[in-house]
N, C-alpha and C. Protein backbone atom coordinates (compact mmCIF):
# COMPACT_ATOMS: atom_id res chain seq x y z
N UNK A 1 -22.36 -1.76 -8.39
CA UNK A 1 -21.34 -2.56 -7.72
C UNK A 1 -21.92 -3.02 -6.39
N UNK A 2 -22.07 -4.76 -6.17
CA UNK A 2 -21.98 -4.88 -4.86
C UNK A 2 -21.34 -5.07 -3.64
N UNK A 3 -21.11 -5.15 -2.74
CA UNK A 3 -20.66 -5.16 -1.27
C UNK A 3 -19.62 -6.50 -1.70
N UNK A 4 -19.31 -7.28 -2.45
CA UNK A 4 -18.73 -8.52 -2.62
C UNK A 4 -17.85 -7.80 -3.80
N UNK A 5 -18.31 -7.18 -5.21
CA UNK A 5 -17.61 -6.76 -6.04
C UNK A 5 -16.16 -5.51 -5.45
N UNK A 6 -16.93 -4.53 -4.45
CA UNK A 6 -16.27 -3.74 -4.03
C UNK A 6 -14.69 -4.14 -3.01
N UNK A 7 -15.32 -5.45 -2.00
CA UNK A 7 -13.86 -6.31 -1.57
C UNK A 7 -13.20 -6.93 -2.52
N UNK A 8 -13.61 -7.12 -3.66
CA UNK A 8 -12.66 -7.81 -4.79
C UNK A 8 -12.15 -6.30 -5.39
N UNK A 9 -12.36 -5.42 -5.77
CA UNK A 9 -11.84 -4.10 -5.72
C UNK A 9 -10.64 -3.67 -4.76
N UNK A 10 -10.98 -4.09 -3.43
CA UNK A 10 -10.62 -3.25 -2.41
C UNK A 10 -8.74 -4.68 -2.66
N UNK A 11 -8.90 -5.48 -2.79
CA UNK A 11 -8.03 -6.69 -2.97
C UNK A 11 -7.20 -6.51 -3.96
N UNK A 12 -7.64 -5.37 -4.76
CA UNK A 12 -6.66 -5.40 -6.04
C UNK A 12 -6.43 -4.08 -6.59
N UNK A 13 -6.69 -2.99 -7.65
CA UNK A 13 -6.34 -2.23 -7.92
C UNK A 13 -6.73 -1.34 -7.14
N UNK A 14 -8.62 -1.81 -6.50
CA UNK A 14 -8.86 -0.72 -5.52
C UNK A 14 -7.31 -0.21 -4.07
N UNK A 15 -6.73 -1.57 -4.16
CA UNK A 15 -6.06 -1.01 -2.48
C UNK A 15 -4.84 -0.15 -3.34
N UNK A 16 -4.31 -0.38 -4.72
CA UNK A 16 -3.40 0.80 -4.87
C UNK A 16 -3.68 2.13 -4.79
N UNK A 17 -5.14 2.23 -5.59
CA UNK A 17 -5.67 3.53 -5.68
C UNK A 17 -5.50 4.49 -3.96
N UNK A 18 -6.24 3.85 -3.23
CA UNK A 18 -6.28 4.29 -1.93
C UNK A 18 -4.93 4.13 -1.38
N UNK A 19 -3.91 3.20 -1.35
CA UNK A 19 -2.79 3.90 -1.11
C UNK A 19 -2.52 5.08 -1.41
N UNK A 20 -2.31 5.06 -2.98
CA UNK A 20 -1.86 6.00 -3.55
C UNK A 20 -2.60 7.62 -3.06
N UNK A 21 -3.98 7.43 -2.86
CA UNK A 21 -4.83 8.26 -2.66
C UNK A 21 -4.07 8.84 -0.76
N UNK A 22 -4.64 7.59 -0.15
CA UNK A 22 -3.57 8.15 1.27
C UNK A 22 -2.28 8.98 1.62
N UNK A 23 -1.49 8.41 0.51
CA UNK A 23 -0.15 9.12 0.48
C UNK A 23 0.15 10.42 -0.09
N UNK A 24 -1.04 10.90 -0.85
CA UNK A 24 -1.28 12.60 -1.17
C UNK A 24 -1.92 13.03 -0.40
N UNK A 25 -2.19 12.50 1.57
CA UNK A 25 -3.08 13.42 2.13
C UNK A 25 -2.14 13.22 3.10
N UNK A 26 -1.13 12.40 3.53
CA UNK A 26 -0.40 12.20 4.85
C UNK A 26 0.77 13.14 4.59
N UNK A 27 0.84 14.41 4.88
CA UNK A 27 2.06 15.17 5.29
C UNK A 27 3.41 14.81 5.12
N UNK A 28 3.65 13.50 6.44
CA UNK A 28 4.87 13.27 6.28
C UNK A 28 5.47 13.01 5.13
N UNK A 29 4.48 12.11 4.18
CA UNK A 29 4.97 11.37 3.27
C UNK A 29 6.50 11.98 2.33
N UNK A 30 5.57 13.40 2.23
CA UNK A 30 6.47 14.61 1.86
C UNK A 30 7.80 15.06 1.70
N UNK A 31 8.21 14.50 2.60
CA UNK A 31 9.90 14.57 3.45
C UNK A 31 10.45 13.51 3.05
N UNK A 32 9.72 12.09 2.74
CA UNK A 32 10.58 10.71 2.45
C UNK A 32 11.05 10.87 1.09
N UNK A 33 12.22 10.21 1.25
CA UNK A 33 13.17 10.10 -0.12
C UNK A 33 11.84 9.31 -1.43
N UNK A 34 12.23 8.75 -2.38
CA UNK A 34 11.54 8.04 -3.13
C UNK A 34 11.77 6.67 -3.15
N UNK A 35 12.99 6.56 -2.60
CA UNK A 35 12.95 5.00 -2.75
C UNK A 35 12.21 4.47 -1.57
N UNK A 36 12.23 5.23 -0.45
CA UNK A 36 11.32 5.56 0.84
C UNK A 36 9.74 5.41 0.88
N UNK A 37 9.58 6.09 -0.22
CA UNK A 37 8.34 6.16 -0.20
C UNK A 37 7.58 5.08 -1.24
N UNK A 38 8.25 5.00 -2.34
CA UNK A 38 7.93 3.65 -2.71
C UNK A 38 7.94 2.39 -1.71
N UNK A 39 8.84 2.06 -0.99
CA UNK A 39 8.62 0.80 0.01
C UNK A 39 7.20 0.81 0.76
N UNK A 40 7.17 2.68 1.33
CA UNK A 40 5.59 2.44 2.22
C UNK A 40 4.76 2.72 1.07
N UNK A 41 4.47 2.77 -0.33
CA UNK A 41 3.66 2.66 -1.37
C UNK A 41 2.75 0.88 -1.03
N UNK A 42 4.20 -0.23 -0.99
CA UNK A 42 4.25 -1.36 -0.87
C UNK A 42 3.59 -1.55 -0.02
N UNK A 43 4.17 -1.22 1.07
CA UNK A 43 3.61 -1.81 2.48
C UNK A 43 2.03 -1.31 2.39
N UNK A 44 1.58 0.20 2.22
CA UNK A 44 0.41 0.27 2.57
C UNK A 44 -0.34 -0.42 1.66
N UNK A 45 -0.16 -0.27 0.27
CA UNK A 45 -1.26 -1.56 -0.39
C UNK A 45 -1.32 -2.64 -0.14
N UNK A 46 -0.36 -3.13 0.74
CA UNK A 46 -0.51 -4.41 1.00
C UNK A 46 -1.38 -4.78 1.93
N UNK A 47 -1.14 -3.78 3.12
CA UNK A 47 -1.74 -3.99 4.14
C UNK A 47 -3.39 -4.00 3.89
N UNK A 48 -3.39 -2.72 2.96
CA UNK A 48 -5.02 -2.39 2.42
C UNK A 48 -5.48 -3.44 1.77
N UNK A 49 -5.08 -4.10 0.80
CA UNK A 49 -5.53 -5.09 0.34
C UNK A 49 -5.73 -6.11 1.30
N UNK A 50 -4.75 -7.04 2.43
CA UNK A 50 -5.23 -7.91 3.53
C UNK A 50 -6.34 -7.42 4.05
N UNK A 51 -6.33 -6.05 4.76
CA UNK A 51 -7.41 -5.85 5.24
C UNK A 51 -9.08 -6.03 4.39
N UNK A 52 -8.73 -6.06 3.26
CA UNK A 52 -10.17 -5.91 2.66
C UNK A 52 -10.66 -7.68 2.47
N UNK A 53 -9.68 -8.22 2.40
CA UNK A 53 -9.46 -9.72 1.76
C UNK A 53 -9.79 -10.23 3.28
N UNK A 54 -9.47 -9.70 4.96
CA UNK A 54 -10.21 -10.38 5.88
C UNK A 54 -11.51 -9.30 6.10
N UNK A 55 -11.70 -8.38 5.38
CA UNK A 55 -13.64 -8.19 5.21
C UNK A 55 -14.36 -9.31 4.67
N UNK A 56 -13.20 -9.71 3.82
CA UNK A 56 -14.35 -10.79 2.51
C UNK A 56 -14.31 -11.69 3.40
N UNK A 57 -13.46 -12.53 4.32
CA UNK A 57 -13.38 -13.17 4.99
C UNK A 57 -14.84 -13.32 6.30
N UNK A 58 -14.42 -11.91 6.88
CA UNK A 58 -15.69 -12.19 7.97
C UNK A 58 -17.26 -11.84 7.38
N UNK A 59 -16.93 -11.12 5.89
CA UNK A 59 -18.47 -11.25 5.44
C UNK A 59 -19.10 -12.71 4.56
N UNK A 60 -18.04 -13.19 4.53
CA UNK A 60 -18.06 -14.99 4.11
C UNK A 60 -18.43 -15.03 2.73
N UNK A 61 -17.28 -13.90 2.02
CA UNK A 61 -16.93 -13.87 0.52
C UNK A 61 -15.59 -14.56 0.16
N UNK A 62 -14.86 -14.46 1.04
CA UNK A 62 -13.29 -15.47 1.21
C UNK A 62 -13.63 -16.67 2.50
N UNK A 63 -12.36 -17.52 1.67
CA UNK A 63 -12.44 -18.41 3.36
C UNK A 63 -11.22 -18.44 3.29
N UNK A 64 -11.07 -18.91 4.88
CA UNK A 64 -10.09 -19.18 5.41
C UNK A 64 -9.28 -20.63 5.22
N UNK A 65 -8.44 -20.82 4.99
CA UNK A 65 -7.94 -22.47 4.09
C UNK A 65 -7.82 -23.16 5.44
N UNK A 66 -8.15 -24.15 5.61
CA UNK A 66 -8.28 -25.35 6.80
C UNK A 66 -7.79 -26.87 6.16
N UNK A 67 -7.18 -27.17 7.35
CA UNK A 67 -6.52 -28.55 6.89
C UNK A 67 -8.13 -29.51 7.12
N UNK A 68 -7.81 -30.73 6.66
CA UNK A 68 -8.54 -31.97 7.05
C UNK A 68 -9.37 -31.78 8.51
N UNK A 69 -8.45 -31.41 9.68
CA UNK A 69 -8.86 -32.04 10.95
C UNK A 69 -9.69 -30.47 11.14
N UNK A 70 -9.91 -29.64 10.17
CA UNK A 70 -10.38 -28.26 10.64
C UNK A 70 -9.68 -26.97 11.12
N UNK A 71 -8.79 -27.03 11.74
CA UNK A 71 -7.48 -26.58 11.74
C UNK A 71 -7.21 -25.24 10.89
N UNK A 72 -6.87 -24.08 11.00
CA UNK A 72 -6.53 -22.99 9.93
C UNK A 72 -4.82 -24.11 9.85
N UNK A 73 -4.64 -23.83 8.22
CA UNK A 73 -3.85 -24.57 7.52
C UNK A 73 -2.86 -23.00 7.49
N UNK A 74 -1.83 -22.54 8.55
CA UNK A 74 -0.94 -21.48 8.81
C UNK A 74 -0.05 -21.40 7.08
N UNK A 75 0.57 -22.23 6.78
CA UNK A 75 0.91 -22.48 5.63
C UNK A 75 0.29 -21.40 4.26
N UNK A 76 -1.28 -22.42 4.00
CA UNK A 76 -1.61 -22.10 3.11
C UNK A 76 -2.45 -20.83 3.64
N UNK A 77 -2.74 -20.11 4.55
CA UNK A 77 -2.84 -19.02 5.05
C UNK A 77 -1.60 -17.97 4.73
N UNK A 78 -0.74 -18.05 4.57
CA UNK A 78 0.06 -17.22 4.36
C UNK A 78 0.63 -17.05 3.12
N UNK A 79 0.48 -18.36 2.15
CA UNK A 79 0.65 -18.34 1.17
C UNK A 79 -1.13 -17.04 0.33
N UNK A 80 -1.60 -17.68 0.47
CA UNK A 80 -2.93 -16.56 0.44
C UNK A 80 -2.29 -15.19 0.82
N UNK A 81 -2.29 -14.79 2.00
CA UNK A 81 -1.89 -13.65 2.30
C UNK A 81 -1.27 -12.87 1.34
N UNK A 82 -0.01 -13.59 1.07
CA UNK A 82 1.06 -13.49 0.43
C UNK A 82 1.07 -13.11 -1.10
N UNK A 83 -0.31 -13.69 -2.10
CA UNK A 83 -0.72 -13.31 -3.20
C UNK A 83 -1.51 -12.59 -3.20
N UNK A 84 -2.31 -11.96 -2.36
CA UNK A 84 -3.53 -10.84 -2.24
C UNK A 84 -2.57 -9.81 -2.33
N UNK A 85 -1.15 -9.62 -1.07
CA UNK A 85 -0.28 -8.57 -0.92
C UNK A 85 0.22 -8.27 -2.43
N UNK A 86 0.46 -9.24 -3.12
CA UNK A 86 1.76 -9.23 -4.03
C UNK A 86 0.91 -8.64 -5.44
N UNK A 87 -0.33 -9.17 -6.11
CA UNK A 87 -1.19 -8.65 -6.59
C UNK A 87 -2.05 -7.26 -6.71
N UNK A 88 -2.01 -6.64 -5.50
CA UNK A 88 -2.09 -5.68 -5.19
C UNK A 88 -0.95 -4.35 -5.27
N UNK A 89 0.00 -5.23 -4.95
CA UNK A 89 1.60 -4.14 -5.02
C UNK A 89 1.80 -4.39 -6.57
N UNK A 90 1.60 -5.21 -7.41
CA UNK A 90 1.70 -5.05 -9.00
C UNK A 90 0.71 -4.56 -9.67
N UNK A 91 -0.65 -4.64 -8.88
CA UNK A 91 -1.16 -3.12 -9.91
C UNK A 91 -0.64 -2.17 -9.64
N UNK A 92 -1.00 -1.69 -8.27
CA UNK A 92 -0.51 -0.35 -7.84
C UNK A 92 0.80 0.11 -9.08
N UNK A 93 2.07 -0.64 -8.76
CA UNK A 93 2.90 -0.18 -9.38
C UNK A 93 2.77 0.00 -11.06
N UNK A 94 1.87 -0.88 -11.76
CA UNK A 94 1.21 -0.80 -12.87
C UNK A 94 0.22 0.57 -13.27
N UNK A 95 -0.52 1.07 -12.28
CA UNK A 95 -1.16 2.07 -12.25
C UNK A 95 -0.01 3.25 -12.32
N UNK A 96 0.78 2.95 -11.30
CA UNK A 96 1.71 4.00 -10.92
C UNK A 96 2.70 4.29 -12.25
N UNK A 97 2.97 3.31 -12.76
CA UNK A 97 3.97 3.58 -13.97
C UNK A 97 3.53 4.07 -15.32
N UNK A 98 1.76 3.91 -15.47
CA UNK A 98 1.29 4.45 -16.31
C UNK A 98 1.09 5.84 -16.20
N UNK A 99 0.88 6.61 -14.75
CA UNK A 99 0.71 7.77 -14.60
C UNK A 99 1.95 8.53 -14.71
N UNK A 100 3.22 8.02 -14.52
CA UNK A 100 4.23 8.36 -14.50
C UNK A 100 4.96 8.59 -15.90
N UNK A 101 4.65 7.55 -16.76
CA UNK A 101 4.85 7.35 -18.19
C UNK A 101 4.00 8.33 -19.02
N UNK A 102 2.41 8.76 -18.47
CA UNK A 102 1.66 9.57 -19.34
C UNK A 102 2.31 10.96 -19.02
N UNK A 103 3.02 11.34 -17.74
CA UNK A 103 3.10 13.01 -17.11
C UNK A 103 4.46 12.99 -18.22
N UNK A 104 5.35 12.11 -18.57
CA UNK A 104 6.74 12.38 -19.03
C UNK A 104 6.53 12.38 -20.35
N UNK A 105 5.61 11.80 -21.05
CA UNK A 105 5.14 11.73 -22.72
C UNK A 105 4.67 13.25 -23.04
N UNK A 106 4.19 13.92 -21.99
CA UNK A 106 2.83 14.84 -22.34
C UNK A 106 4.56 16.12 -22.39
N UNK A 107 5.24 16.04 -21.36
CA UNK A 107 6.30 16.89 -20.87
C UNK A 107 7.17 16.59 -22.27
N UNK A 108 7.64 15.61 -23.08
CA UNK A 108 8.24 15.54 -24.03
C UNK A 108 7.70 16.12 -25.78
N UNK A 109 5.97 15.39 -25.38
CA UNK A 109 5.66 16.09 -26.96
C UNK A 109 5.64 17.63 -26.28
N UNK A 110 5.90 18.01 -25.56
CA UNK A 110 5.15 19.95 -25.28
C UNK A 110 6.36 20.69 -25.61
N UNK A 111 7.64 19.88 -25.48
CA UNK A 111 8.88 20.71 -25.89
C UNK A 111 9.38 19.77 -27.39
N UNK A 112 8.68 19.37 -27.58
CA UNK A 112 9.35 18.69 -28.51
C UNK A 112 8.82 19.85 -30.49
N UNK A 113 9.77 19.77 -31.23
CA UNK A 113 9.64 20.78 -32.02
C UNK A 113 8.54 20.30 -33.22
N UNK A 114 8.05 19.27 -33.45
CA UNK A 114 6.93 18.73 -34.63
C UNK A 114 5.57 18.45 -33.21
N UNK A 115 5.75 18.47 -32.30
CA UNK A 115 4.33 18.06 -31.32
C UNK A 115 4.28 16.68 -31.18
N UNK A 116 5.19 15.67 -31.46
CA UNK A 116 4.94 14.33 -30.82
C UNK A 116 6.45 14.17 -29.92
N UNK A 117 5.51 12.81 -29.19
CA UNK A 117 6.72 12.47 -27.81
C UNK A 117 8.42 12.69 -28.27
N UNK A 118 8.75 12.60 -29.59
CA UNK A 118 10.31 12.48 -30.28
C UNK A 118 10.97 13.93 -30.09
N UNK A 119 12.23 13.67 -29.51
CA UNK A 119 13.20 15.29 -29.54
C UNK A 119 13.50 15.90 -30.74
């Protein structure tokens, strides 16, 4: 993997992982309700993902969208923003629902009386 593959990582499933990874080492997290903690699930991949997406930026793997006169184009800057965040918060939660879906399958065939997921 190179230094370019790894910010396209860091932009997408990589920033859920490391959320996700962050939020089993931060203490507080602990104490927040779930609907709580899902929102800062959101927020931090999001943020993780921007941040990696302006690495690609200042290592001049992304650009920055500019109007005609040169200008950062605020607009389509935020629209960008806005799909790096949103892409990132749908793996995550994609990742997240598969791990969640495999712990409750495994918990159903183990009590279940023939050994598959069915009661």
């Amino acid at each position: 993997m190179n230094f370019a593959e790894l910010i396209t990582w860091g932009m997408t499933a990589g920033a859920g992982a490391l959320a996700y990874w962050l939020m089993s080492k931060i203490a507080i997290v602990e104490t927040l309700t779930a609907e709580v903690k899902r929102i800062v699930s959101f927020a931090l991949s999001s943020l993780i993902a921007i941040a990696f997406w302006w690495l690609g930026v200042l290592m001049r793997y992304e650009t920055i969208p500019l109007l005609d006169s040169g200008a950062v184009d605020g607009r389509r800057l935020v629209e960008v923003l806005f799909m790096v965040a949103a892409g990132a918060t749908g793996l995550a939660q994609l990742i997240h629902g598969r791990v969640v879906l495999a712990k409750k399958i495994k918990i159903a065939s183990s009590s279940s009386p023939c050994g598959c997921c069915c009661e």
